[in-house]
N, C-alpha and C. Protein backbone atom coordinates (compact mmCIF):
# COMPACT_ATOMS: atom_id res chain seq x y z
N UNK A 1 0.82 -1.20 0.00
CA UNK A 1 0.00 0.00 0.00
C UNK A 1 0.87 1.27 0.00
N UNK A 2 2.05 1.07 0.83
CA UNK A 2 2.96 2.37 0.91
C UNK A 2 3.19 2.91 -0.36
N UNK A 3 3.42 1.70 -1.33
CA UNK A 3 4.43 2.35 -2.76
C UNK A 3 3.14 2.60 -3.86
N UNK A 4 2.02 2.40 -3.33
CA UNK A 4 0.35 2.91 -4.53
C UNK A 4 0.28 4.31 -3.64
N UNK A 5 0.52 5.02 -2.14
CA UNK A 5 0.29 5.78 -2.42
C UNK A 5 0.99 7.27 -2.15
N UNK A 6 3.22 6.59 -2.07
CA UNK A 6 3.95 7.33 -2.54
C UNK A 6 3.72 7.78 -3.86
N UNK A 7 3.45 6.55 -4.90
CA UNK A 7 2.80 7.15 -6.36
C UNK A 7 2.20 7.83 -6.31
N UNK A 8 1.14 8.08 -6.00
CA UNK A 8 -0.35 9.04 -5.82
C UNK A 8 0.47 10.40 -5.48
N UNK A 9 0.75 10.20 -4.54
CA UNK A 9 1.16 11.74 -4.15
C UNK A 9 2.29 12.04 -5.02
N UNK A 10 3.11 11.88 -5.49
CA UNK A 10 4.10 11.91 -6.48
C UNK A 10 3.05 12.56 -7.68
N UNK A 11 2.26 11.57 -8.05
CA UNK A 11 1.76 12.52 -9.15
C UNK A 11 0.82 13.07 -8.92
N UNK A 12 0.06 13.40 -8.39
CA UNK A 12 -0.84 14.55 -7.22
C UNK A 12 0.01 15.75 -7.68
N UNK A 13 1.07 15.34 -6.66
CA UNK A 13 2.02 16.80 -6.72
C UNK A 13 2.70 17.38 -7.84
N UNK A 14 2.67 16.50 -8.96
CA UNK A 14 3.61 16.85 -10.35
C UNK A 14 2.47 17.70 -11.62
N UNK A 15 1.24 16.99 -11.39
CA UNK A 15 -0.16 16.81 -12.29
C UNK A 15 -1.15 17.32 -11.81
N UNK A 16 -1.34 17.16 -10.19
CA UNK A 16 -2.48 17.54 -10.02
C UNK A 16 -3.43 16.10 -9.36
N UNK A 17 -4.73 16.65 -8.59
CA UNK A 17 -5.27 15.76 -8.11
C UNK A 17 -6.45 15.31 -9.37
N UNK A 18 -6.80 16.10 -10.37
CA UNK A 18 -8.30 16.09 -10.96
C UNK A 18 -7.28 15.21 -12.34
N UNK A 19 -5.85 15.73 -13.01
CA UNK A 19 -5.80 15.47 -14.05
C UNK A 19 -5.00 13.62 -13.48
N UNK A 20 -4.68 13.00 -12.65
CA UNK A 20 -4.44 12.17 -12.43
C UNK A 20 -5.12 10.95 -12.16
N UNK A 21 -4.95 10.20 -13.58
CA UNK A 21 -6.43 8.88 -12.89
C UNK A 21 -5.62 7.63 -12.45
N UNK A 22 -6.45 6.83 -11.67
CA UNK A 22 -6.15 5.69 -10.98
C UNK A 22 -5.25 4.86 -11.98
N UNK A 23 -5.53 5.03 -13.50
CA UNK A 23 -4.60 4.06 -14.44
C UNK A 23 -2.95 4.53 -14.57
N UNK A 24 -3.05 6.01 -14.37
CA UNK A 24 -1.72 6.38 -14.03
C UNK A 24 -0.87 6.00 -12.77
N UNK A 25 -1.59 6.01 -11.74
CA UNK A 25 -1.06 5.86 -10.55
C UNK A 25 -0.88 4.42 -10.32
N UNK A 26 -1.67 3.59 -10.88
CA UNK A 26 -1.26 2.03 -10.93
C UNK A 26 0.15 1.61 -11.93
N UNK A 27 0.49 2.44 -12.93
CA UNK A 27 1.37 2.07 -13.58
C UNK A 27 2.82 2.82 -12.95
N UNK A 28 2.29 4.01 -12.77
CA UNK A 28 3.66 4.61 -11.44
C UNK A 28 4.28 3.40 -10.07
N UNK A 29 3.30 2.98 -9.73
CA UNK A 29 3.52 2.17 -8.65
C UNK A 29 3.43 0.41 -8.90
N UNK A 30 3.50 0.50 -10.20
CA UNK A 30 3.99 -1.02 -10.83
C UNK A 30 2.56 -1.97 -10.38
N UNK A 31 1.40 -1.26 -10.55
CA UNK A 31 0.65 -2.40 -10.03
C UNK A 31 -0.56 -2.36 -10.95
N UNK A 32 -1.51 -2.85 -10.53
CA UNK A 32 -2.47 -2.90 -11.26
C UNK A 32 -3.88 -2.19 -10.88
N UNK A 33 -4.63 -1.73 -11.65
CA UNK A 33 -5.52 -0.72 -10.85
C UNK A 33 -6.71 -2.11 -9.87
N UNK A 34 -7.02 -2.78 -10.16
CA UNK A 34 -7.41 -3.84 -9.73
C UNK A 34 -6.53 -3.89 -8.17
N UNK A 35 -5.61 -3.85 -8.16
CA UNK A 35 -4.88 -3.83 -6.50
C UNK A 35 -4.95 -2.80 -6.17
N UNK A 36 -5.10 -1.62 -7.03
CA UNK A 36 -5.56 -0.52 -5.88
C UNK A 36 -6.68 -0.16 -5.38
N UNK A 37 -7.70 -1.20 -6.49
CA UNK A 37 -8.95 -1.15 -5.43
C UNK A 37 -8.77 -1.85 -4.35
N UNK A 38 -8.52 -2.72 -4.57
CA UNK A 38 -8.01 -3.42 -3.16
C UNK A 38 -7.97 -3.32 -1.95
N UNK A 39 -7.04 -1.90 -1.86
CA UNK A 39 -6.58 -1.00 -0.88
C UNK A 39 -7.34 0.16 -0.65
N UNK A 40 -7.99 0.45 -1.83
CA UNK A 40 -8.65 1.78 -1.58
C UNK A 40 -9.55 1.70 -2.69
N UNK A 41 -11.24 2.10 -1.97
CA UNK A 41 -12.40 2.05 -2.46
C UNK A 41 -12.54 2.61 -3.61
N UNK A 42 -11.94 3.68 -3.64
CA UNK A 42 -12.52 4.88 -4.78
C UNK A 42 -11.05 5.94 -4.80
N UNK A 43 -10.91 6.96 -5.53
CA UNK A 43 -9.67 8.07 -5.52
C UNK A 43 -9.97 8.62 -4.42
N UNK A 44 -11.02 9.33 -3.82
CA UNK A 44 -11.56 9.80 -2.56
C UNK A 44 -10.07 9.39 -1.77
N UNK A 45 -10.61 7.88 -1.60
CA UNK A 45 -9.67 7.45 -0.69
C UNK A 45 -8.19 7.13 -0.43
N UNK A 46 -7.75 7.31 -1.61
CA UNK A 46 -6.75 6.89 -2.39
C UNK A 46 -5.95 8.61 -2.06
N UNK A 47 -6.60 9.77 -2.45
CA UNK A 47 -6.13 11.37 -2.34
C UNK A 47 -6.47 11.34 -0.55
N UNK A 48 -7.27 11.02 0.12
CA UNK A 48 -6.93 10.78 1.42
C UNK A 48 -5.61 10.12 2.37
N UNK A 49 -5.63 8.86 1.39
CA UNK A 49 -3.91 8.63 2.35
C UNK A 49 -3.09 9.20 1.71
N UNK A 50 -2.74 9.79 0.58
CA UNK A 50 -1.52 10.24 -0.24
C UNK A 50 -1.35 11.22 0.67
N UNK A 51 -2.63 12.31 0.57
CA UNK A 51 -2.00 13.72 1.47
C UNK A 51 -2.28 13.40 2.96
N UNK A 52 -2.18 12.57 3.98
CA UNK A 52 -2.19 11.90 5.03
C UNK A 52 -0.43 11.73 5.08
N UNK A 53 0.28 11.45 3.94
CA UNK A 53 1.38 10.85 4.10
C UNK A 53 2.52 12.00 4.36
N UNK A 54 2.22 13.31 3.87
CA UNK A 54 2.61 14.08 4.29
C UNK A 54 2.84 14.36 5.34
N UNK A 55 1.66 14.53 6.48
CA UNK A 55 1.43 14.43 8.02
C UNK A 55 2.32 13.10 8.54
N UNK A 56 2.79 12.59 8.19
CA UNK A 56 3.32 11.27 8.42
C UNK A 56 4.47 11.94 9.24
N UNK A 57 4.93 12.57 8.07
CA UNK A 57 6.92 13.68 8.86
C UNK A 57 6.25 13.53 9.86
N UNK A 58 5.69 14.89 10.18
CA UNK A 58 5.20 15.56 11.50
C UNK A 58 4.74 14.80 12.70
N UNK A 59 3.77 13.24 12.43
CA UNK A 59 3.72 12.45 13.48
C UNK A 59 4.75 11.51 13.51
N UNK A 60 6.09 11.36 12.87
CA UNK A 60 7.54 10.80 13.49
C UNK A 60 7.86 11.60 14.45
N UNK A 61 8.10 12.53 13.65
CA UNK A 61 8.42 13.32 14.59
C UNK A 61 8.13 13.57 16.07
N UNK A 62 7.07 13.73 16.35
CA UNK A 62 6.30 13.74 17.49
C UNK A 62 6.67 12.53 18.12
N UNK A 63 6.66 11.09 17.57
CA UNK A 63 6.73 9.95 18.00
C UNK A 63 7.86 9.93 18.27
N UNK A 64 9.13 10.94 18.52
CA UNK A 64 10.18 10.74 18.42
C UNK A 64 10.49 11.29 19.77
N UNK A 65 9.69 12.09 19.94
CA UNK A 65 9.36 13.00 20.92
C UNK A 65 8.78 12.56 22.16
N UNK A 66 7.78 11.55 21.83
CA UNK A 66 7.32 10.84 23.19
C UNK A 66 8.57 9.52 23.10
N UNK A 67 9.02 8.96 22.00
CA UNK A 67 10.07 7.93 22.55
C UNK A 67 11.32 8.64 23.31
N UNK A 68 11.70 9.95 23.23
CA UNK A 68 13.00 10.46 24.07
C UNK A 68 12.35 11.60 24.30
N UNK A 69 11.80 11.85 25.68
CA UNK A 69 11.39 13.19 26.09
C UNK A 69 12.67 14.18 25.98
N UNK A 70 13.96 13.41 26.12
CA UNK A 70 14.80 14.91 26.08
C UNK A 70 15.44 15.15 25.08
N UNK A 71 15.04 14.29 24.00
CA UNK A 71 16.13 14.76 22.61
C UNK A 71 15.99 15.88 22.38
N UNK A 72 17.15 16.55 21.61
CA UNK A 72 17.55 17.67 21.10
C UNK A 72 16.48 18.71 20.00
N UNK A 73 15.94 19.71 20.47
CA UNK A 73 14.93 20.13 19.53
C UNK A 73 15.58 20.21 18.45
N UNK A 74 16.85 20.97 18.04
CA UNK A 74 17.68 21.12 16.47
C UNK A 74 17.33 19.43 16.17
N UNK A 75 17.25 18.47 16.50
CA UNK A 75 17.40 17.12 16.15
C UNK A 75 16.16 16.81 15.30
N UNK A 76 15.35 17.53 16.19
CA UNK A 76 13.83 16.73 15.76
C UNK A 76 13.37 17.69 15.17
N UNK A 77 14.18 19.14 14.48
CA UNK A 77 13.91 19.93 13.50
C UNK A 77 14.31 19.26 12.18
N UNK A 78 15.28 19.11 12.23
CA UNK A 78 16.67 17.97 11.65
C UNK A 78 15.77 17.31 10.63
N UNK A 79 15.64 16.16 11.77
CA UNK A 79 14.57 14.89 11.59
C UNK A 79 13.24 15.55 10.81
N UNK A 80 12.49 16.83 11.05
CA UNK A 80 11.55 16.79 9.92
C UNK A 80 11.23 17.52 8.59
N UNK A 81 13.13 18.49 8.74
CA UNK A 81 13.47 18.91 7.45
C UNK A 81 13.69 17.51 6.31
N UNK A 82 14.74 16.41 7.19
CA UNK A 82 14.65 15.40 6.20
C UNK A 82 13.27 15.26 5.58
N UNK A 83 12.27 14.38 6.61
CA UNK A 83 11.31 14.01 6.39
C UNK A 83 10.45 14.94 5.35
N UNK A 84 10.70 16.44 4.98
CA UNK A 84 9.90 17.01 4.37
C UNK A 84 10.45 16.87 2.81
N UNK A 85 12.12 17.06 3.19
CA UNK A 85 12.78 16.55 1.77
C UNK A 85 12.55 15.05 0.69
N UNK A 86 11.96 14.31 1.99
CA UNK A 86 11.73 13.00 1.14
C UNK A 86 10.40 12.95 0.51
N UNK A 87 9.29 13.89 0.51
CA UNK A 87 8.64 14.04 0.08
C UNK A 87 8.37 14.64 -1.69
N UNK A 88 7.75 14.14 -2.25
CA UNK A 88 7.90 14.21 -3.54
C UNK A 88 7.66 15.84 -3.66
N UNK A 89 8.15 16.09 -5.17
CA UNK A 89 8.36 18.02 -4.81
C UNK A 89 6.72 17.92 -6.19
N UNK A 90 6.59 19.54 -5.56
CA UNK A 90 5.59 20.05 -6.75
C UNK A 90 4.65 21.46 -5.70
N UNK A 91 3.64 22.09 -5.96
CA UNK A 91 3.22 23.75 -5.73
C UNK A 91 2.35 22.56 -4.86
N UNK A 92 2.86 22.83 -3.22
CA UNK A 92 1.84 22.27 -2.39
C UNK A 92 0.64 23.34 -2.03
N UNK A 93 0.69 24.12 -1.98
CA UNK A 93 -0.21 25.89 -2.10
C UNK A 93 -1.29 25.44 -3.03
N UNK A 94 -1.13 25.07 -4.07
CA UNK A 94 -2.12 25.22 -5.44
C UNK A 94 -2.65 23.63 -4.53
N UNK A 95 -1.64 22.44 -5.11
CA UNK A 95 -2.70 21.28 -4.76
C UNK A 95 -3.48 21.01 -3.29
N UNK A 96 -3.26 22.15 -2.28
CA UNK A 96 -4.10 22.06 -0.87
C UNK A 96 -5.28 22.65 -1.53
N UNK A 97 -5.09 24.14 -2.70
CA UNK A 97 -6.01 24.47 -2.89
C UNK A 97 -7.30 23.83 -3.93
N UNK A 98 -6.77 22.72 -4.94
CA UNK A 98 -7.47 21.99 -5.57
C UNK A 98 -8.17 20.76 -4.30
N UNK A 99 -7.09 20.29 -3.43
CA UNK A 99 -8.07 19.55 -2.63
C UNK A 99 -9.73 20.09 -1.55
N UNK A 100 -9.01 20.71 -1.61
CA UNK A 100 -10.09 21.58 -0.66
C UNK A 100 -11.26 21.56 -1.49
N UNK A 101 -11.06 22.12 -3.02
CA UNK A 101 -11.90 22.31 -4.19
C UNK A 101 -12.96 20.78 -4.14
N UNK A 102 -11.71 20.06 -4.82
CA UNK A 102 -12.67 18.93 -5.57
C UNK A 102 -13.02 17.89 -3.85
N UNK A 103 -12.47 17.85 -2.81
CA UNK A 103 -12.54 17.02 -1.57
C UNK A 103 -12.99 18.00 -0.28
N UNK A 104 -13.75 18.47 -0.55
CA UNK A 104 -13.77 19.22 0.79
C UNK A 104 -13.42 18.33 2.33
N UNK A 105 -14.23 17.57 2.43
CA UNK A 105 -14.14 16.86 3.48
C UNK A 105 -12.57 15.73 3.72
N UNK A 106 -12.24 15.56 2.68
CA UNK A 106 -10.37 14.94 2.86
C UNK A 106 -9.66 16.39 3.59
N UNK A 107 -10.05 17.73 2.45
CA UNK A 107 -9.38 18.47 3.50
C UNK A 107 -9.48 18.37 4.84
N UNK A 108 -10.67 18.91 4.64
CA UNK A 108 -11.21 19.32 6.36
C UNK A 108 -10.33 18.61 7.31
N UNK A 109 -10.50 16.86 7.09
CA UNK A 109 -9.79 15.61 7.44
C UNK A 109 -8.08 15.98 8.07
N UNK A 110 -7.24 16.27 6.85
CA UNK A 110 -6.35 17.10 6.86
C UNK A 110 -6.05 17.83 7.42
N UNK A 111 -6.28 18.82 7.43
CA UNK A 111 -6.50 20.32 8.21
C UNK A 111 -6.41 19.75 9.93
N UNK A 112 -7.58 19.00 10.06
CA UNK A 112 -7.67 18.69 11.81
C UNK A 112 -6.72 17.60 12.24
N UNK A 113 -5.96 16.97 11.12
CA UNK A 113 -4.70 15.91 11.68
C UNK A 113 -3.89 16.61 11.42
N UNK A 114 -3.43 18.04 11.10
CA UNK A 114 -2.29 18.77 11.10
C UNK A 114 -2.24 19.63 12.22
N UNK A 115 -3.27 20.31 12.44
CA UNK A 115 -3.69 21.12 13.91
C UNK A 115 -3.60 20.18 14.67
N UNK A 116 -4.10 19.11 14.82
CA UNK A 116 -3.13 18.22 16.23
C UNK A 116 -2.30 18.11 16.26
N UNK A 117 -1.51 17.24 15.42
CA UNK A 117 -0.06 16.68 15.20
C UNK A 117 0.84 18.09 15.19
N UNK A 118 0.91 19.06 14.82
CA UNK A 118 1.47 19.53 14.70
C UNK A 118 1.73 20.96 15.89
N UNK A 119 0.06 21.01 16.60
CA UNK A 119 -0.11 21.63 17.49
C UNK A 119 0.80 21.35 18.30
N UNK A 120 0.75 19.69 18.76
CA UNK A 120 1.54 18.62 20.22
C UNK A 120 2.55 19.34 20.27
N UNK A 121 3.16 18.98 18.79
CA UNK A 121 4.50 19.13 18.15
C UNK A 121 5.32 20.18 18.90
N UNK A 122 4.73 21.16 17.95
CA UNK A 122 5.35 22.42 18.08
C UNK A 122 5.13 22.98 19.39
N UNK A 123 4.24 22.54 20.66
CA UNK A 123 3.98 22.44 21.95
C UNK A 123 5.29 21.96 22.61
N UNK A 124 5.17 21.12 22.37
CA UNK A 124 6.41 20.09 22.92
C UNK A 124 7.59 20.38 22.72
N UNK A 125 8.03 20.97 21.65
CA UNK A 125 9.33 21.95 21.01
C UNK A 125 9.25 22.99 22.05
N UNK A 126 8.54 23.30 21.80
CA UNK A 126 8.90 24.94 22.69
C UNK A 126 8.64 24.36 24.07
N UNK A 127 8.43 23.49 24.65
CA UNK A 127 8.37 23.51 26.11
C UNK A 127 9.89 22.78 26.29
N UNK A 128 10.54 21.81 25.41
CA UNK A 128 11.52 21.35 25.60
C UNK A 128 12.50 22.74 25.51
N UNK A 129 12.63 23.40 24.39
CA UNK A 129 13.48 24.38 24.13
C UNK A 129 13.01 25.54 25.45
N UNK A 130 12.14 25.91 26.16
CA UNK A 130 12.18 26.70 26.92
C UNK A 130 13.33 26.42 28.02
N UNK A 131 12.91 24.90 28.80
CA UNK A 131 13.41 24.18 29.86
C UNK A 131 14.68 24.02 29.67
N UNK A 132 15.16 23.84 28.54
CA UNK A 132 16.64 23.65 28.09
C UNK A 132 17.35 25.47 28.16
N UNK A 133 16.27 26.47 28.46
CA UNK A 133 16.84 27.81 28.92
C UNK A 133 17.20 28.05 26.74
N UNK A 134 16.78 27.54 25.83
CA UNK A 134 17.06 28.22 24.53
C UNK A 134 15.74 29.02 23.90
N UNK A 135 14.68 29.36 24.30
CA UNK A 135 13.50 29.79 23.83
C UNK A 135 13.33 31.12 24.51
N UNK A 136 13.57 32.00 23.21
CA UNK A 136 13.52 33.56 23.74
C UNK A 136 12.06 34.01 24.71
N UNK A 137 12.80 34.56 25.96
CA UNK A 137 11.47 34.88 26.61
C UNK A 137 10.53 35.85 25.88
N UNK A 138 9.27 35.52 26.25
CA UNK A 138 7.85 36.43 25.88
C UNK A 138 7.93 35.72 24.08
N UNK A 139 8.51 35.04 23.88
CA UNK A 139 8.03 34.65 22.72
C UNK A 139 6.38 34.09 22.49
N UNK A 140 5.81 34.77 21.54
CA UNK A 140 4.37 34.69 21.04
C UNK A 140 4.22 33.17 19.89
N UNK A 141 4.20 31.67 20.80
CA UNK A 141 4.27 30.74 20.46
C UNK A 141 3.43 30.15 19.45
N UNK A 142 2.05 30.87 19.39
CA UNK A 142 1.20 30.68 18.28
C UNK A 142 1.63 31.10 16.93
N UNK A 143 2.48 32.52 16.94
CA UNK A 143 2.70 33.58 16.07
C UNK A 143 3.87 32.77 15.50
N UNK A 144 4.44 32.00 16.35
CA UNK A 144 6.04 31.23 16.11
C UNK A 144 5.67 29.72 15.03
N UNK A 145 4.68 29.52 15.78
CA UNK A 145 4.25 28.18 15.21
C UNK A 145 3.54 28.33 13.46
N UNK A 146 2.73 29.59 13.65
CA UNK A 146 2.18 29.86 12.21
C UNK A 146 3.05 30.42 11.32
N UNK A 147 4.34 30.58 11.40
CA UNK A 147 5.29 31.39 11.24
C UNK A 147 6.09 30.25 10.19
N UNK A 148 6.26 29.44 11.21
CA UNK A 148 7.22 28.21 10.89
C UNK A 148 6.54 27.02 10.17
N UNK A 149 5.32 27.23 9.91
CA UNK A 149 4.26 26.30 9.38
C UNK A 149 4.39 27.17 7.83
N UNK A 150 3.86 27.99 7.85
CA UNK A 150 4.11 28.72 6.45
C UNK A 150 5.74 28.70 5.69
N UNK A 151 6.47 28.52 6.77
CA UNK A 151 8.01 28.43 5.38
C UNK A 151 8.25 26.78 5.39
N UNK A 152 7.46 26.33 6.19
CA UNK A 152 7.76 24.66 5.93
C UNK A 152 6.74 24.59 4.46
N UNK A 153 5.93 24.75 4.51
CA UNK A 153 4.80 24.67 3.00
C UNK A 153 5.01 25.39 1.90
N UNK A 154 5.29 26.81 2.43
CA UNK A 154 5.39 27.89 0.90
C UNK A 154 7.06 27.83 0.30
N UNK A 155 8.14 28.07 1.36
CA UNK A 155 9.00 28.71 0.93
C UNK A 155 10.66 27.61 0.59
N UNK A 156 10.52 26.27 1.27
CA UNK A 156 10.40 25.29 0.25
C UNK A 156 10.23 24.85 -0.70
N UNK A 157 9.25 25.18 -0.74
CA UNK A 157 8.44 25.23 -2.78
C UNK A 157 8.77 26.58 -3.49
N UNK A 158 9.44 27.40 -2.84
CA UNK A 158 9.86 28.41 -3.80
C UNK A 158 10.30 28.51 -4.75
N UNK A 159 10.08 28.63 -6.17
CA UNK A 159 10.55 28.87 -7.33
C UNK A 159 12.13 29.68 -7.71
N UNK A 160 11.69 30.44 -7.24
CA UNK A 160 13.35 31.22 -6.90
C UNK A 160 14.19 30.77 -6.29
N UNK A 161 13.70 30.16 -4.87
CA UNK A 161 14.71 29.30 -4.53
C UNK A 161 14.90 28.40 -4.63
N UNK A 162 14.17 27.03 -5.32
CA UNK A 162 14.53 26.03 -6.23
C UNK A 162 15.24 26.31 -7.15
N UNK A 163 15.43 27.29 -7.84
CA UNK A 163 16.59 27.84 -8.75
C UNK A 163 17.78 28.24 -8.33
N UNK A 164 18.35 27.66 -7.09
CA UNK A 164 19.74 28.18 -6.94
C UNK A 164 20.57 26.70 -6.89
N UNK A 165 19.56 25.52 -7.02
CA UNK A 165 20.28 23.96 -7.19
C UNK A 165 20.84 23.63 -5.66
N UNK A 166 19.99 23.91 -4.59
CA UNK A 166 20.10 23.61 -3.01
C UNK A 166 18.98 22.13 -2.94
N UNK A 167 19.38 21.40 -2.11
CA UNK A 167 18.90 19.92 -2.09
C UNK A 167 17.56 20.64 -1.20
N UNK A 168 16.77 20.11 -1.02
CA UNK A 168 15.78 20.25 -0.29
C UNK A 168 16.36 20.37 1.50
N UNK A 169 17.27 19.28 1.38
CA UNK A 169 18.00 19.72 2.95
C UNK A 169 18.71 20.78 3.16
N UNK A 170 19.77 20.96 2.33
CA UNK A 170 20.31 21.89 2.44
C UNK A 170 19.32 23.57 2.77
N UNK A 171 18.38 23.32 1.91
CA UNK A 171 17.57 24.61 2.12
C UNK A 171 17.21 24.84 3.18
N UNK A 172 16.25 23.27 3.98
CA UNK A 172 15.93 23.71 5.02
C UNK A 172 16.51 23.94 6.01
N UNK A 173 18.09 23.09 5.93
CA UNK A 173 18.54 23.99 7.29
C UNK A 173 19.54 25.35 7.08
N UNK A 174 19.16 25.49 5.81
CA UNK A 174 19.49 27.47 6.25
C UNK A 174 18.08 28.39 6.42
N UNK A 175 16.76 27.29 6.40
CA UNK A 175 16.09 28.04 6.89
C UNK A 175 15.56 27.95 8.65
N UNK A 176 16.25 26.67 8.77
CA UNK A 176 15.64 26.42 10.11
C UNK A 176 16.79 27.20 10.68
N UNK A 177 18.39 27.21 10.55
CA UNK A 177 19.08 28.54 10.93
C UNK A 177 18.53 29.66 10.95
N UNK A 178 17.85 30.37 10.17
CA UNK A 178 17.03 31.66 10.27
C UNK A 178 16.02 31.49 11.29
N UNK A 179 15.36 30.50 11.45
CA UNK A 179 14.49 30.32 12.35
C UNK A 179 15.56 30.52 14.17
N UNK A 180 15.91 29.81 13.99
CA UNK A 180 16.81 29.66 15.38
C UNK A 180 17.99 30.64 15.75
N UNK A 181 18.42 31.23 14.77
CA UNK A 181 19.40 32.23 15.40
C UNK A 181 18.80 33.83 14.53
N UNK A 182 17.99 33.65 14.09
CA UNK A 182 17.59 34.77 13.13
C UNK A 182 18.80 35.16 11.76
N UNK A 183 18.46 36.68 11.11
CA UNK A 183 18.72 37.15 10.52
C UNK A 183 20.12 38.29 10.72
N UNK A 184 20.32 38.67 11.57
CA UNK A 184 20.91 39.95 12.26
C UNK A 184 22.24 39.34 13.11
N UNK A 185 22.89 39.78 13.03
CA UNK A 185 24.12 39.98 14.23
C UNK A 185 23.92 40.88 15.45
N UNK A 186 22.98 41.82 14.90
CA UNK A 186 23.10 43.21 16.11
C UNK A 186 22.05 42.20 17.27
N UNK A 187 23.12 42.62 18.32
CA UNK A 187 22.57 42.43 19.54
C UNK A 187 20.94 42.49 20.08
N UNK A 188 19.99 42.02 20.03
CA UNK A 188 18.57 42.59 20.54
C UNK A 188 18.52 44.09 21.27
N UNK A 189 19.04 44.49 22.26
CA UNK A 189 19.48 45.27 23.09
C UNK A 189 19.42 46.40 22.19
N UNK A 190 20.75 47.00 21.28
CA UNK A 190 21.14 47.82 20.76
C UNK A 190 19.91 48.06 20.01
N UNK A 191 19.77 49.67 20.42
CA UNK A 191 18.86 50.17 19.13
C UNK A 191 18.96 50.82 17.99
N UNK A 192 18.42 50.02 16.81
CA UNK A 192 18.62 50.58 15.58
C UNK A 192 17.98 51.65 15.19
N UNK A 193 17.62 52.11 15.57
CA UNK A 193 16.88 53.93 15.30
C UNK A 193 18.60 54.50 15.00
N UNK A 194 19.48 54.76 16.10
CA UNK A 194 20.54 55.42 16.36
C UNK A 194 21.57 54.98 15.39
N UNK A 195 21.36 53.75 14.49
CA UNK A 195 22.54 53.30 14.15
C UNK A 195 22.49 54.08 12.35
């Protein structure tokens, strides 16, 4: 079932959810459409686990998190930059917005296994990173979390910056560096009005 619906999402993400039929995705994944009924009733269900598999990173992650309460947050950032890199590439922006379109309810689906999983998540990050004394005080953790949710989805998929020939890892950890030490050298303290 894994490799019918790495296919799927592979070409989901290359094609599209509407222009991709089950005869394609059976021959991507070496099988026969007959075995993918098998596994899955209808495309409904079939565009349900593909973009499910996505959420997959994010609940390792987490699971990584309840197996070692004290691992290293850079680790289990680490761990789901890989995990986002192994994901097949293509405009995740447009195909959330075709799912939503033609699946409302897969979204919806979606949507509320990412707000958990990712809620815990990013909960659990910042309570580890506080306790460990690395989480800037008065930080606005919602604002942090929606922050870091948007360059994991949009800026990844950047066009411009897919054009500089950076691996998907490599990108993300000069963006999860921006995330964690910022942009700036100047001290917080010092004010830039004066400078």
């Amino acid at each position: 079932m894994n490799r019918i619906v790495r296919a799927a999402l592979r070409l989901f993400m290359a094609y599209g959810i509407k222009r991709t039929s089950i005869k394609e995705i059976a021959r991507e994944a070496g099988v026969t459409r007959v075995t993918i009924y098998r596994h899955c009733a209808d495309k409904r269900e079939l565009v349900r686990a593909a973009f499910l598999q996505s959420e997959a990173v994010f609940q390792q992650a987490l699971q990584t998190l309840n197996d070692r309460p004290d691992a290293d947050p850079t680790q289990i950032l680490d761990q789901i930059g890989r995990g986002i890199a192994s994901l097949p590439t293509g405009d995740l922006p447009a195909r959330l917005d075709e799912l939503e379109r033609l699946y409302p309810d897969v979204y919806a689906d979606l949507q509320q296994v990412r707000l958990d999983t990712e809620g815990e998540l990013f909960s659990r990050l910042f309570d580890l990173s506080d306790e460990r004394g690395i989480l800037r005080p008065g930080l606005n953790r919602e604002v942090a979390r929606a922050i870091i949710w948007e360059i994991l989805v949009h800026v990844l998929r950047n066009p411009g910056l897919m054009t500089l020939g950076l691996s998907d890892q490599d990108l993300f950890n000069a963006v999860r560096d921006i995330i964690l030490f910022g942009i700036s050298s100047i001290p917080e303290s010092e004010d830039l009005a004066g400078q």
